[in-house]
Protein backbone atom coordinates (compact mmCIF):
# COMPACT_ATOMS: atom_id res chain seq x y z
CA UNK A 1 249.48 113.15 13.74
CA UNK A 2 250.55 110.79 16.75
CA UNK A 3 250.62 107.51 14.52
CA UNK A 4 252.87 109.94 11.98
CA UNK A 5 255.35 110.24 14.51
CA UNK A 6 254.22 114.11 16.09
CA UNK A 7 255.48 115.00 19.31
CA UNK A 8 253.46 117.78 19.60
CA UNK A 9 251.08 120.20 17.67
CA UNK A 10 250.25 124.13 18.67
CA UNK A 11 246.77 124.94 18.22
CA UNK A 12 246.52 127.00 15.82
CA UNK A 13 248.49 123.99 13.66
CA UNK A 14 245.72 121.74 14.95
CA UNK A 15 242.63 123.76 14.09
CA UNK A 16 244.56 124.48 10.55
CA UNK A 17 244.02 120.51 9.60
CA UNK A 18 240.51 120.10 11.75
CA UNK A 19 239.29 123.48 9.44
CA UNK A 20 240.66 121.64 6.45
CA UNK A 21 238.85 118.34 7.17
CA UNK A 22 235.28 120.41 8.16
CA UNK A 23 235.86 119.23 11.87
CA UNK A 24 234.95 121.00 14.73
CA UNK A 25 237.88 123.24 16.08
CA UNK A 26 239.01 123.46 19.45
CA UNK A 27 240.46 126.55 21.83
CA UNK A 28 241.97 125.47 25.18
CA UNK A 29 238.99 125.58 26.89
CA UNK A 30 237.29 123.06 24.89
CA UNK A 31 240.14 121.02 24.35
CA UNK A 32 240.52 120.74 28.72
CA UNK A 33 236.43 119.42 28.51
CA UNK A 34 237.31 117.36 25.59
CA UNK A 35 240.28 115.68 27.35
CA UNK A 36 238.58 115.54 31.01
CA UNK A 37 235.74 113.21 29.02
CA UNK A 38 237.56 111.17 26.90
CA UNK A 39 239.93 108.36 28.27
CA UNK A 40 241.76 107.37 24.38
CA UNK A 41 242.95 111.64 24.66
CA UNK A 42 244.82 110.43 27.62
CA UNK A 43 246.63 107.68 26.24
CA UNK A 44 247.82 109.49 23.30
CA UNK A 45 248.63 112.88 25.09
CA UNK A 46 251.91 113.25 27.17
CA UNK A 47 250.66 116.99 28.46
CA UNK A 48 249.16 120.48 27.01
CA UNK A 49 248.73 123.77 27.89
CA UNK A 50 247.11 127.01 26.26
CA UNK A 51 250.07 126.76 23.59
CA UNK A 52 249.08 123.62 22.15
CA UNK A 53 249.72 119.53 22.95
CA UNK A 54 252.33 117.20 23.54
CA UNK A 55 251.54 113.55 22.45
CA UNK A 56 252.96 110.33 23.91
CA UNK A 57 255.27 108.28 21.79
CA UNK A 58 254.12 104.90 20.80
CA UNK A 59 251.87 103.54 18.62
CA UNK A 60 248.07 103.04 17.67
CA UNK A 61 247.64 100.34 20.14
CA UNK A 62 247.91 103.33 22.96
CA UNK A 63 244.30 104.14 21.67
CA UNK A 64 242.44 101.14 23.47
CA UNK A 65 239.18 100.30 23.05
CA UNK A 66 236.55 102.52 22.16
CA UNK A 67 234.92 104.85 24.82
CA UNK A 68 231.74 104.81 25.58
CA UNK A 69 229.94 108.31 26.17
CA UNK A 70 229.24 111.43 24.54
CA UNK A 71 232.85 112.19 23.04
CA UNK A 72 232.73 114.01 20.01
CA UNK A 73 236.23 112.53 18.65
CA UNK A 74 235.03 109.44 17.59
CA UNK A 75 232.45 110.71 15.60
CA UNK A 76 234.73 113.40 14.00
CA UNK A 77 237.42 110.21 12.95
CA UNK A 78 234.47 108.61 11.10
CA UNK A 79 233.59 111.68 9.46
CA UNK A 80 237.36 112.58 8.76
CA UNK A 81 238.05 108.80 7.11
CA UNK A 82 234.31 108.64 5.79
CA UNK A 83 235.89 109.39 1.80
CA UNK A 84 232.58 108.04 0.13
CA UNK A 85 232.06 104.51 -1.92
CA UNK A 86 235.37 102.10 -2.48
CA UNK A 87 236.35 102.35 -5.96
C-alpha cells in the first residue's frame, strides 16, 4: 500500500486485504504492540490512531534493513509474496 502511493488506510480497509491474503488481522490494540516492536512500522508510518494509519511518503528504501526479533510482519510478507514454483 505505501510503495503504491497510500497515504493512509482505515482498519477495517486493512484487515479487508490481510483477510484476503490469509494474514493475521489486526485491531488497534495489536497494531500499538505490533508497532512498539517493530522499527521498519516506524519508518513507513507517519501516525495512527483507533481509526486506522497514516503512512509516510517516500519510497521502499524507508524500510531499512531487516529487524531482528520476534515481529510477525516479516514472516507474513514472505507468506503474502510466497505464490508457489516460478513458471
Amino acid at each position: 500500500m505505501h510503495e503504491n502511493g497510500a497515504d493512509q488506510i482505515s482498519f477495517d480497509e486493512l484487515n479487508n486485504d490481510l483477510a484476503a491474503m490469509g494474514l493475521e488481522q489486526f485491531d488497534y490494540n495489536s497494531f500499538v504492540a505490533e508497532y512498539k516492536s517493530d522499527p521498519k512500522l516506524k519508518g513507513i508510518i507517519k501516525n495512527f490512531n483507533d481509526q486506522g494509519i497514516m503512512f509516510k511518503q517516500g519510497n521502499a528504501s524507508d524500510l531499512g534493513a531487516p529487524a531482528m526479533g520476534k515481529s510477525k510482519v516479516p514472516a507474513m510478507a514472505k507468506r503474502a509474496t510466497n505464490v508457489g514454483a516460478e513458471l
